[in-house]
PDB file of N, CA and C in Angstrom:
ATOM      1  N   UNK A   1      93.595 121.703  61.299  1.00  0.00           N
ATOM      2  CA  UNK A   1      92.517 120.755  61.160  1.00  0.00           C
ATOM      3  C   UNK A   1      93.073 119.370  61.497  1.00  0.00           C
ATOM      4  N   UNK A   2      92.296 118.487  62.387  1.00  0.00           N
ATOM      5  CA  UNK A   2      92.924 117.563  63.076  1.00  0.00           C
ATOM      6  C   UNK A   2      92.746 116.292  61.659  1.00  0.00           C
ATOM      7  N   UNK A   3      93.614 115.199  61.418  1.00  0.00           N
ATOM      8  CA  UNK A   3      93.521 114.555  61.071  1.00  0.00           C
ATOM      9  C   UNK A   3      91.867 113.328  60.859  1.00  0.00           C
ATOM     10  N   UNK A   4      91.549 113.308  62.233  1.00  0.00           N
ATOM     11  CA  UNK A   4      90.030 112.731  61.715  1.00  0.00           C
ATOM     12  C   UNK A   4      88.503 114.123  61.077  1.00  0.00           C
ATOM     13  N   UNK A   5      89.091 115.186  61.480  1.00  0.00           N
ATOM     14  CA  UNK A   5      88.438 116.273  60.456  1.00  0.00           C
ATOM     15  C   UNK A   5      88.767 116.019  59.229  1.00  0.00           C
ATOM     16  N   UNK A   6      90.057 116.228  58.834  1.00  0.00           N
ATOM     17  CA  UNK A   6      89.790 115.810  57.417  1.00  0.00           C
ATOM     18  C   UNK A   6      89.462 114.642  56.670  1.00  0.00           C
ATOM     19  N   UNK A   7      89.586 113.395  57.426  1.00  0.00           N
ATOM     20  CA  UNK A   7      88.866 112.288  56.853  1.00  0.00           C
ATOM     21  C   UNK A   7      87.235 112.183  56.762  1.00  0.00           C
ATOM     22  N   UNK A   8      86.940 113.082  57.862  1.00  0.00           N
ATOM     23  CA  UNK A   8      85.180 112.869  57.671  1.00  0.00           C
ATOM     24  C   UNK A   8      85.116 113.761  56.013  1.00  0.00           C
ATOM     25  N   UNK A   9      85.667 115.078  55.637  1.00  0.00           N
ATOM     26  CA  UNK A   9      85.255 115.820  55.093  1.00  0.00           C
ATOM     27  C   UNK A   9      85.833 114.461  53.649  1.00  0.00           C
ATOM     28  N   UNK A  10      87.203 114.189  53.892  1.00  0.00           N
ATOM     29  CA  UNK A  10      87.276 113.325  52.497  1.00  0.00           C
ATOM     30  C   UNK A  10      85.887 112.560  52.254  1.00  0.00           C
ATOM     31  N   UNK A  11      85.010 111.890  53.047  1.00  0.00           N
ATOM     32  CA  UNK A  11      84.696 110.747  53.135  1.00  0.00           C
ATOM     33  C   UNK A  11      83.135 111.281  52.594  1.00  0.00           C
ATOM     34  N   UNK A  12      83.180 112.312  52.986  1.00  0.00           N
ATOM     35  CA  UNK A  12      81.143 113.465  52.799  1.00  0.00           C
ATOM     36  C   UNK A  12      82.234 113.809  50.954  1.00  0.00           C
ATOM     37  N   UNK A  13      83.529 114.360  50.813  1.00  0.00           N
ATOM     38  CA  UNK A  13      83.554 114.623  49.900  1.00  0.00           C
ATOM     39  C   UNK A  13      82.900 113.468  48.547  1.00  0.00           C
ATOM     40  N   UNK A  14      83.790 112.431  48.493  1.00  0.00           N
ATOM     41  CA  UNK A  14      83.631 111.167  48.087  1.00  0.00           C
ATOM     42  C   UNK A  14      81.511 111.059  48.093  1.00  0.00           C
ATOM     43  N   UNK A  15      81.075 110.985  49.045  1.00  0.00           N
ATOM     44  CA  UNK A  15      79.776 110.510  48.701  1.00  0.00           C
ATOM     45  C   UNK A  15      79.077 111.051  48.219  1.00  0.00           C
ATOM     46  N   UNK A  16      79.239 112.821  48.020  1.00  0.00           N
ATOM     47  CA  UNK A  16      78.642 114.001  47.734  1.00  0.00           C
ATOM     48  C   UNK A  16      79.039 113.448  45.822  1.00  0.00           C
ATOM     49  N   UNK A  17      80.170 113.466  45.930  1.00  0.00           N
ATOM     50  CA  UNK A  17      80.722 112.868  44.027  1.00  0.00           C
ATOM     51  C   UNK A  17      79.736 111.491  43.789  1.00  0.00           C
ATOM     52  N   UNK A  18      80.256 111.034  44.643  1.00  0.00           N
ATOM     53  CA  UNK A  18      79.094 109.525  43.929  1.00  0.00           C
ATOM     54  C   UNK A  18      77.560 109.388  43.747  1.00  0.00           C
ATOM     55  N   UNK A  19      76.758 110.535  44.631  1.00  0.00           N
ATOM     56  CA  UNK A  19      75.535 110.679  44.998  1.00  0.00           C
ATOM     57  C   UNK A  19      75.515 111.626  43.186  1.00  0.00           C
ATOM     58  N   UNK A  20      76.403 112.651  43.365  1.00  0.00           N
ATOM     59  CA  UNK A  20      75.719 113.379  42.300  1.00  0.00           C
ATOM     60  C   UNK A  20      76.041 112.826  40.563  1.00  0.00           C
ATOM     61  N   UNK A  21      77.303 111.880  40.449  1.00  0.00           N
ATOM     62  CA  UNK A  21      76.940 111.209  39.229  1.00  0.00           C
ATOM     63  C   UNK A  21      76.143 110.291  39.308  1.00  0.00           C
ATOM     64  N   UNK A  22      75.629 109.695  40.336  1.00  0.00           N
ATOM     65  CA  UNK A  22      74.763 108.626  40.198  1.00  0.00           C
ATOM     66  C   UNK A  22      73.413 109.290  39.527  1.00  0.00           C
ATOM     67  N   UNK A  23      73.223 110.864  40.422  1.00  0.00           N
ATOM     68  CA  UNK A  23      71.928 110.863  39.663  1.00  0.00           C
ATOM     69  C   UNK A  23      71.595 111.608  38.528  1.00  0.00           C
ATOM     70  N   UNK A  24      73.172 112.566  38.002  1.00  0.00           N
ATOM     71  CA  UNK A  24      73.150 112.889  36.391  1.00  0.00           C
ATOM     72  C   UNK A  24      72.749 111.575  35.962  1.00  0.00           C
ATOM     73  N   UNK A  25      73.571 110.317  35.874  1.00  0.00           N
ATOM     74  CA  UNK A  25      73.533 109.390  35.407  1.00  0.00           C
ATOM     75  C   UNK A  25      72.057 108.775  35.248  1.00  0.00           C
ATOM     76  N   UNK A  26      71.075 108.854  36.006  1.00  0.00           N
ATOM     77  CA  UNK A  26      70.037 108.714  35.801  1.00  0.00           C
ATOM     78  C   UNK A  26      69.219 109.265  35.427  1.00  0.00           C
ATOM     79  N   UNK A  27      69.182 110.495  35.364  1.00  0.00           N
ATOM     80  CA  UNK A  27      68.563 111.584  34.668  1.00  0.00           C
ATOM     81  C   UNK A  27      68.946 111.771  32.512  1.00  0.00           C
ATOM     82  N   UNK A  28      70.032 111.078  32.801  1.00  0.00           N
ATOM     83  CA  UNK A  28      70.355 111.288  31.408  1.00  0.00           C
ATOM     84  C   UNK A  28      70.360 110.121  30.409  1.00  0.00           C
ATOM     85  N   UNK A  29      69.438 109.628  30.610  1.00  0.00           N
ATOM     86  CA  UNK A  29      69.074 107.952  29.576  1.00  0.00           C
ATOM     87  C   UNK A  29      68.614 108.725  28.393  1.00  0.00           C
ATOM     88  N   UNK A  30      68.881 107.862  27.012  1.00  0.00           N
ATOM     89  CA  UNK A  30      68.577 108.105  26.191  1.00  0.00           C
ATOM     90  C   UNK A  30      66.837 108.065  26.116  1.00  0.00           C
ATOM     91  N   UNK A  31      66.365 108.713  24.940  1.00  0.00           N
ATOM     92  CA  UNK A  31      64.734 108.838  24.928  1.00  0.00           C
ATOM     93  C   UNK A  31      64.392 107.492  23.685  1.00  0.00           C
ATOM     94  N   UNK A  32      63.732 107.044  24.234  1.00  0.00           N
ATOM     95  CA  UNK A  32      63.399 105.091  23.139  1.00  0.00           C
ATOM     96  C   UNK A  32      62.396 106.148  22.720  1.00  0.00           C
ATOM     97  N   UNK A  33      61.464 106.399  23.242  1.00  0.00           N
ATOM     98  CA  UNK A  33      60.212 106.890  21.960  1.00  0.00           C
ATOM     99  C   UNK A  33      59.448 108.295  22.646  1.00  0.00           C
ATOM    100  N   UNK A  34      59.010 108.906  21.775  1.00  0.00           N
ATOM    101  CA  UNK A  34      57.896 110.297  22.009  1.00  0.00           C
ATOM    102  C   UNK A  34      56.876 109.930  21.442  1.00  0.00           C
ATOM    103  N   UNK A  35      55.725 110.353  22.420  1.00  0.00           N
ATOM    104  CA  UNK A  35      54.314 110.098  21.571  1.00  0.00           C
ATOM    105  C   UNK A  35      54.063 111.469  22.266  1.00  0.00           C
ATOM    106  N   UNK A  36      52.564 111.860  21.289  1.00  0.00           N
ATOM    107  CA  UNK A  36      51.443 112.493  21.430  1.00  0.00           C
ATOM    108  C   UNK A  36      50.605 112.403  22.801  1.00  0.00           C
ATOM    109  N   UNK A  37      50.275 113.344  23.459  1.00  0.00           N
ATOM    110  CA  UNK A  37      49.407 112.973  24.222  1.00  0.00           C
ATOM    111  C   UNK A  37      48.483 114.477  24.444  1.00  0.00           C
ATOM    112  N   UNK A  38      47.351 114.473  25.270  1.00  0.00           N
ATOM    113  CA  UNK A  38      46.814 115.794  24.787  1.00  0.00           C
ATOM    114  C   UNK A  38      45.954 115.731  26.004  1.00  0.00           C
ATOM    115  N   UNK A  39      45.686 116.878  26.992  1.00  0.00           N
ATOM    116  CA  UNK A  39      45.023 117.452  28.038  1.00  0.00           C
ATOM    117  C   UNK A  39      44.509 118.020  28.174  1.00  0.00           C
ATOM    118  N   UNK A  40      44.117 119.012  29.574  1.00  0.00           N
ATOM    119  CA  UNK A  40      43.143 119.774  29.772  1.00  0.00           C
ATOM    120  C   UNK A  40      44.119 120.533  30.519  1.00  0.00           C
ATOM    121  N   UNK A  41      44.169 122.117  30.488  1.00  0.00           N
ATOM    122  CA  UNK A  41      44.723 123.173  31.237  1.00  0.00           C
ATOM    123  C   UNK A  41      43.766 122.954  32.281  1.00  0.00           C
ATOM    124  N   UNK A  42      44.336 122.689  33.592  1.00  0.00           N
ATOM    125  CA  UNK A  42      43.478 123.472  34.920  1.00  0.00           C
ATOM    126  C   UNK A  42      43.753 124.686  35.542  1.00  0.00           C
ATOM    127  N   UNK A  43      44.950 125.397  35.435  1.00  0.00           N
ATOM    128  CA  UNK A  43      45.510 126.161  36.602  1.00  0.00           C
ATOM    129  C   UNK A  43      46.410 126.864  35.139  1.00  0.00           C
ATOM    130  N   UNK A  44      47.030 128.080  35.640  1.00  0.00           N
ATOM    131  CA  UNK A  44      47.853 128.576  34.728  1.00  0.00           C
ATOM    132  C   UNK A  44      48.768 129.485  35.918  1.00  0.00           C
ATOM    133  N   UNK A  45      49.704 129.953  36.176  1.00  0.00           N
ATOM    134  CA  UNK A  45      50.419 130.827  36.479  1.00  0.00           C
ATOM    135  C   UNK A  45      51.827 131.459  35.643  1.00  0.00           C
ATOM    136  N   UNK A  46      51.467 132.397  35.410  1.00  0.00           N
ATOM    137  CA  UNK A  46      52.259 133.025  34.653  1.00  0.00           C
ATOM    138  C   UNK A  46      53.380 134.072  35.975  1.00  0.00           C
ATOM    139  N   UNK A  47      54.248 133.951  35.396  1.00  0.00           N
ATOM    140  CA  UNK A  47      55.789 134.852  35.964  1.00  0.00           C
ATOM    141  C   UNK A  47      56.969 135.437  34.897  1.00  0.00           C
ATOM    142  N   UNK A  48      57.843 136.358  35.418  1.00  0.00           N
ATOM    143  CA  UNK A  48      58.959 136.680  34.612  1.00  0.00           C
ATOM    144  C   UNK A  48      59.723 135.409  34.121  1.00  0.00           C
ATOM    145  N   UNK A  49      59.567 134.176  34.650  1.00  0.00           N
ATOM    146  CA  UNK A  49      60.204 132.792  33.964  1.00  0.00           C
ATOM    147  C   UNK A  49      59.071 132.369  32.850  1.00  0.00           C
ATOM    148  N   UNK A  50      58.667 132.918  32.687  1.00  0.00           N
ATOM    149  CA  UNK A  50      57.343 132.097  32.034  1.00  0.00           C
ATOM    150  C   UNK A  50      56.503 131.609  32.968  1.00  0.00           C
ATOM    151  N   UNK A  51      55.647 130.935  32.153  1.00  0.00           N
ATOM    152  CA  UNK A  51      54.220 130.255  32.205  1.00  0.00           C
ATOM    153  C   UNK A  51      54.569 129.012  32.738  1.00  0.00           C
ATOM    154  N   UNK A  52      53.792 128.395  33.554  1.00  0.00           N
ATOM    155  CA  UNK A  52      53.953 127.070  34.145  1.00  0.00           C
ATOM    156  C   UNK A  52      52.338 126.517  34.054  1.00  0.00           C
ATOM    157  N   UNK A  53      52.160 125.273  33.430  1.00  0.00           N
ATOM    158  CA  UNK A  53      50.605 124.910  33.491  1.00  0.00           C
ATOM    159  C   UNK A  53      50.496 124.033  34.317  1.00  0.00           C
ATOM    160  N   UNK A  54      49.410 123.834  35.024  1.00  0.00           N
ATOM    161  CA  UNK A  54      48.754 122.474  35.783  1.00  0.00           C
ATOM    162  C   UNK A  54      48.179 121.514  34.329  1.00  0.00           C
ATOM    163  N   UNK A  55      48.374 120.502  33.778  1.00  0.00           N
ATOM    164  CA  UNK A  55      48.052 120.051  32.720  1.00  0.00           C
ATOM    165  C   UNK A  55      47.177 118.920  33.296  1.00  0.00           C
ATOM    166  N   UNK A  56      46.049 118.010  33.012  1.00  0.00           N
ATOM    167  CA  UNK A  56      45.141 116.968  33.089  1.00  0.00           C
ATOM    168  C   UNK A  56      45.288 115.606  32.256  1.00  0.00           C
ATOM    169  N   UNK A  57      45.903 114.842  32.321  1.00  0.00           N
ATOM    170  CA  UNK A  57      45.954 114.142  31.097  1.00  0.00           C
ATOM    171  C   UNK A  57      44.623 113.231  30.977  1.00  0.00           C
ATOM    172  N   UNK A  58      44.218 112.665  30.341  1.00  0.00           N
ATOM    173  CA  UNK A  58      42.980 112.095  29.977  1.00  0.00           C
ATOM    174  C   UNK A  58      42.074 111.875  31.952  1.00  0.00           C
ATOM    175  N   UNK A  59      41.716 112.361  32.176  1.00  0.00           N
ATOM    176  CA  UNK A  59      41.302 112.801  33.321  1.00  0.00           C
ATOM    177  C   UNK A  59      41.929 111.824  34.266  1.00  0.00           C
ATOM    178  N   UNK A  60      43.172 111.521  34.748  1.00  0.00           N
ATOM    179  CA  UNK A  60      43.742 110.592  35.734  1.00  0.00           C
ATOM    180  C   UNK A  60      44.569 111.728  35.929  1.00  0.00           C
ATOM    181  N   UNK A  61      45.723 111.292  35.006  1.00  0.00           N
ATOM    182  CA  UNK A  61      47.558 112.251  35.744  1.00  0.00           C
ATOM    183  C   UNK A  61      47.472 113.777  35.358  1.00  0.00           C
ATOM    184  N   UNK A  62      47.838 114.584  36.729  1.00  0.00           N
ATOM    185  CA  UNK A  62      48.030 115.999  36.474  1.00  0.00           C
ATOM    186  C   UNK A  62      49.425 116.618  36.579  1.00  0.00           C
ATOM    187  N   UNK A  63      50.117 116.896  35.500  1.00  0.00           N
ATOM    188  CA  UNK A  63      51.552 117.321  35.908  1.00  0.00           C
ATOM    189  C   UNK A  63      51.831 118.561  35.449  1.00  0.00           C
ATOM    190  N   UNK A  64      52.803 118.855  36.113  1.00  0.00           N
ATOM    191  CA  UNK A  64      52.923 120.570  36.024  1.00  0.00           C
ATOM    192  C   UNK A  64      54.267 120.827  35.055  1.00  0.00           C
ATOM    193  N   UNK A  65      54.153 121.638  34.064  1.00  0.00           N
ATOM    194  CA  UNK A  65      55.111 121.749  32.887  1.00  0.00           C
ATOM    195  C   UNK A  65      55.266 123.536  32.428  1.00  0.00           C
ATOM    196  N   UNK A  66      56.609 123.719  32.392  1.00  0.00           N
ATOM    197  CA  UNK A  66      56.876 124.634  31.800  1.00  0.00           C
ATOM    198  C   UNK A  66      56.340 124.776  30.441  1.00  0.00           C
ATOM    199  N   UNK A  67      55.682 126.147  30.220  1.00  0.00           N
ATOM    200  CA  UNK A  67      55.361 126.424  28.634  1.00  0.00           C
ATOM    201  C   UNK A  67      55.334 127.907  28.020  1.00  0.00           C
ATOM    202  N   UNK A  68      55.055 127.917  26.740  1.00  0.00           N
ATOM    203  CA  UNK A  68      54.969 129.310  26.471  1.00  0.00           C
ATOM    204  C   UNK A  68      54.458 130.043  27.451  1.00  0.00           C
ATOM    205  N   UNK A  69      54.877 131.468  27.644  1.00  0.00           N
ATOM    206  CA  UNK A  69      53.939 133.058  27.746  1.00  0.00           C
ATOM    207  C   UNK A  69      53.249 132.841  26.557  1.00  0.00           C
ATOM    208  N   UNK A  70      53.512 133.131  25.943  1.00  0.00           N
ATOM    209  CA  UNK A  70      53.074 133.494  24.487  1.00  0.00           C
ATOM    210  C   UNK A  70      52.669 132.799  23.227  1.00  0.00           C
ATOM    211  N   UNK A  71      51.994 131.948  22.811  1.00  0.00           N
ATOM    212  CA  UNK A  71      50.381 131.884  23.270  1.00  0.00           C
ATOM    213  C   UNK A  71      50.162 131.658  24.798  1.00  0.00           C
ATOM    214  N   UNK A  72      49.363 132.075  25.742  1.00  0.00           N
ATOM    215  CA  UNK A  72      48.900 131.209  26.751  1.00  0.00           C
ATOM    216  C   UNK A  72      47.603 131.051  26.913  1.00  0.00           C
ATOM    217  N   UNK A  73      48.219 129.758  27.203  1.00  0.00           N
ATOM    218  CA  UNK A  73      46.653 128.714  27.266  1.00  0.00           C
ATOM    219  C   UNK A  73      45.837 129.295  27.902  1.00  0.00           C
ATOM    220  N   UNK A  74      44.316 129.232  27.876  1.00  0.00           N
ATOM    221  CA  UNK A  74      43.533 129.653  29.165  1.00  0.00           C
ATOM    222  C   UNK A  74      43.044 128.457  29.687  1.00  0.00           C
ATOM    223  N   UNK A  75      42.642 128.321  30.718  1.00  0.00           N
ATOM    224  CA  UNK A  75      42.310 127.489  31.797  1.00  0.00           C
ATOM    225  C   UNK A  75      40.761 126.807  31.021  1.00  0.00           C
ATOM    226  N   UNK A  76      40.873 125.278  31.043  1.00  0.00           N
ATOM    227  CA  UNK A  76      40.095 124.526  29.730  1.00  0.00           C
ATOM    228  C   UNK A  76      40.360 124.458  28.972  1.00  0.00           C
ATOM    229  N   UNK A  77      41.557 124.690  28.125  1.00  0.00           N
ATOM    230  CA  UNK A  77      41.761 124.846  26.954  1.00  0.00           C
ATOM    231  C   UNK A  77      42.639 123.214  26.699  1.00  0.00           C
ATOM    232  N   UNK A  78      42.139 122.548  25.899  1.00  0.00           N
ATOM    233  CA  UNK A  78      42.738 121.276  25.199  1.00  0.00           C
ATOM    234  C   UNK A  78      43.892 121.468  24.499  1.00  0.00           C
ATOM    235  N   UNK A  79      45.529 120.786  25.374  1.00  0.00           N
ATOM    236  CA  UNK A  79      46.497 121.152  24.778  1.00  0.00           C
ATOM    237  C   UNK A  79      47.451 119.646  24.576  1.00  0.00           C
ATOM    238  N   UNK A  80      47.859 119.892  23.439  1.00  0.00           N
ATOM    239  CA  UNK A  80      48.610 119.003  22.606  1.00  0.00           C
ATOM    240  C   UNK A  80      50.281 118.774  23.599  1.00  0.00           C
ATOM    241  N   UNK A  81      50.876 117.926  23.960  1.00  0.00           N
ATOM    242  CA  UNK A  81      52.134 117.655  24.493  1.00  0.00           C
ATOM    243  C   UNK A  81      52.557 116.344  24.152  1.00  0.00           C
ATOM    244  N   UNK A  82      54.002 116.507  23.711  1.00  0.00           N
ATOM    245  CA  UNK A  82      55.078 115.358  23.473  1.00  0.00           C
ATOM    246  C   UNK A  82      55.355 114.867  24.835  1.00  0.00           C
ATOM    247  N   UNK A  83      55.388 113.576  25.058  1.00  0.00           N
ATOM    248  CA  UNK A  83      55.955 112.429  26.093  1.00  0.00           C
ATOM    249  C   UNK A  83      56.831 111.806  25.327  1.00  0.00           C
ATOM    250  N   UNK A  84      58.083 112.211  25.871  1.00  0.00           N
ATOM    251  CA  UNK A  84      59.356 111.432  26.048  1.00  0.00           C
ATOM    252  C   UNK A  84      59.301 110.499  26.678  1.00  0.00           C
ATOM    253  N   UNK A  85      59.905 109.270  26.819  1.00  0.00           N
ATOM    254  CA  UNK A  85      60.048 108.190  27.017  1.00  0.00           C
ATOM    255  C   UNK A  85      61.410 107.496  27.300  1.00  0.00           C
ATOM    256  N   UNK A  86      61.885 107.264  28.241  1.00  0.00           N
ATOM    257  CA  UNK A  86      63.496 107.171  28.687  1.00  0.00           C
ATOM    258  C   UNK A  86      63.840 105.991  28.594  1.00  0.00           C
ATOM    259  N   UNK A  87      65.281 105.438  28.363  1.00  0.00           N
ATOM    260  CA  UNK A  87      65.030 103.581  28.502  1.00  0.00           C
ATOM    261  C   UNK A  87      65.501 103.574  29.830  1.00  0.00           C
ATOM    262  N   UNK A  88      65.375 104.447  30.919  1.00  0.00           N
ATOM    263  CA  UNK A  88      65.411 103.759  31.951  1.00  0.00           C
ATOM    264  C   UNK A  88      63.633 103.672  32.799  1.00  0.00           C
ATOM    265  N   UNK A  89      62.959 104.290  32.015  1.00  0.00           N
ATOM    266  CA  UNK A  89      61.218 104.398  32.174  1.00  0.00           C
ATOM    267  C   UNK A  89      60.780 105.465  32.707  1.00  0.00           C
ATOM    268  N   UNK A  90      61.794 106.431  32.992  1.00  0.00           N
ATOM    269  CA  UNK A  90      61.061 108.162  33.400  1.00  0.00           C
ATOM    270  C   UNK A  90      60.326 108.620  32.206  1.00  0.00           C
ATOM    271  N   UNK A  91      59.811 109.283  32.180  1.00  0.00           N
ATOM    272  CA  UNK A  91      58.897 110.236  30.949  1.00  0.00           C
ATOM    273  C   UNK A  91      59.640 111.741  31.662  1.00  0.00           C
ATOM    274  N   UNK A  92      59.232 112.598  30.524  1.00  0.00           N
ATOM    275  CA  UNK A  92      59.339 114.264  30.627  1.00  0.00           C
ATOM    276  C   UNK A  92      58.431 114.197  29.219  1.00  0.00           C
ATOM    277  N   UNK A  93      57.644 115.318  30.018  1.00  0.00           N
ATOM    278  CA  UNK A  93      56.126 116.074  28.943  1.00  0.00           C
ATOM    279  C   UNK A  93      56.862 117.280  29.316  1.00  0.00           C
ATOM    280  N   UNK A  94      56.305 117.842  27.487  1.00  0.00           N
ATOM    281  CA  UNK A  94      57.173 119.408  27.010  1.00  0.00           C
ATOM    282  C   UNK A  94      56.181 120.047  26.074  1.00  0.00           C
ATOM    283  N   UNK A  95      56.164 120.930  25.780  1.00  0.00           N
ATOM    284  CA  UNK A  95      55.282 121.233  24.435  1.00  0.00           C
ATOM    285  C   UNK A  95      55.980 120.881  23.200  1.00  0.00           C
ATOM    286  N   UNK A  96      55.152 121.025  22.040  1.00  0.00           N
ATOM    287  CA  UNK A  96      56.005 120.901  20.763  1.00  0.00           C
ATOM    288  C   UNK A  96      56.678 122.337  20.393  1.00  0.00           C
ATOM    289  N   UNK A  97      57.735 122.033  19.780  1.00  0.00           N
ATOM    290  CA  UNK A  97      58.010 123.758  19.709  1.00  0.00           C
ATOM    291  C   UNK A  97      57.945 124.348  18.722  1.00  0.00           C
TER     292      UNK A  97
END
């Protein structure tokens, strides 16, 4: 391997490391606050991973969240979810467990 081969690969190595703590690093902010928030099931698909819902939040934002098999929601059904709150300002919606 010729000498400028291995500098490209050092150099992709190096950015590949900095790219991926940069974005653990952002992914992993502490949570400042959880609130309540509560929707509308639109969509449901169920699989061997579980259940994944299309959720409605007060009729604007629709986001898609892992949840039980077991209860599962049916499609209309008004469901209760925790919003996390990050101090860098991401949210993650989860069920309560």
């Amino acid at each position: 391997m010729s000498l400028l081969s291995r500098a490209i690969l050092g150099v992709l190595a190096v950015a590949c490391a900095f790219s991926l703590a940069f974005w653990m690093g952002r992914n992993s902010s502490a949570i400042v606050r959880t609130t309540e928030v509560s929707g509308t099931v639109i969509s449901v698909v169920s699989g061997e991973g579980g259940a994944r819902y299309f959720v409605q939040l007060n009729g604007s934002r629709t986001i898609l969240i892992p949840g039980p098999t077991l209860p599962l929601y049916p499609v209309g059904a008004t469901v209760t979810l925790l919003q996390d709150i990050h101090e860098n300002g991401s949210d993650k919606y989860h069920f309560p467990p």
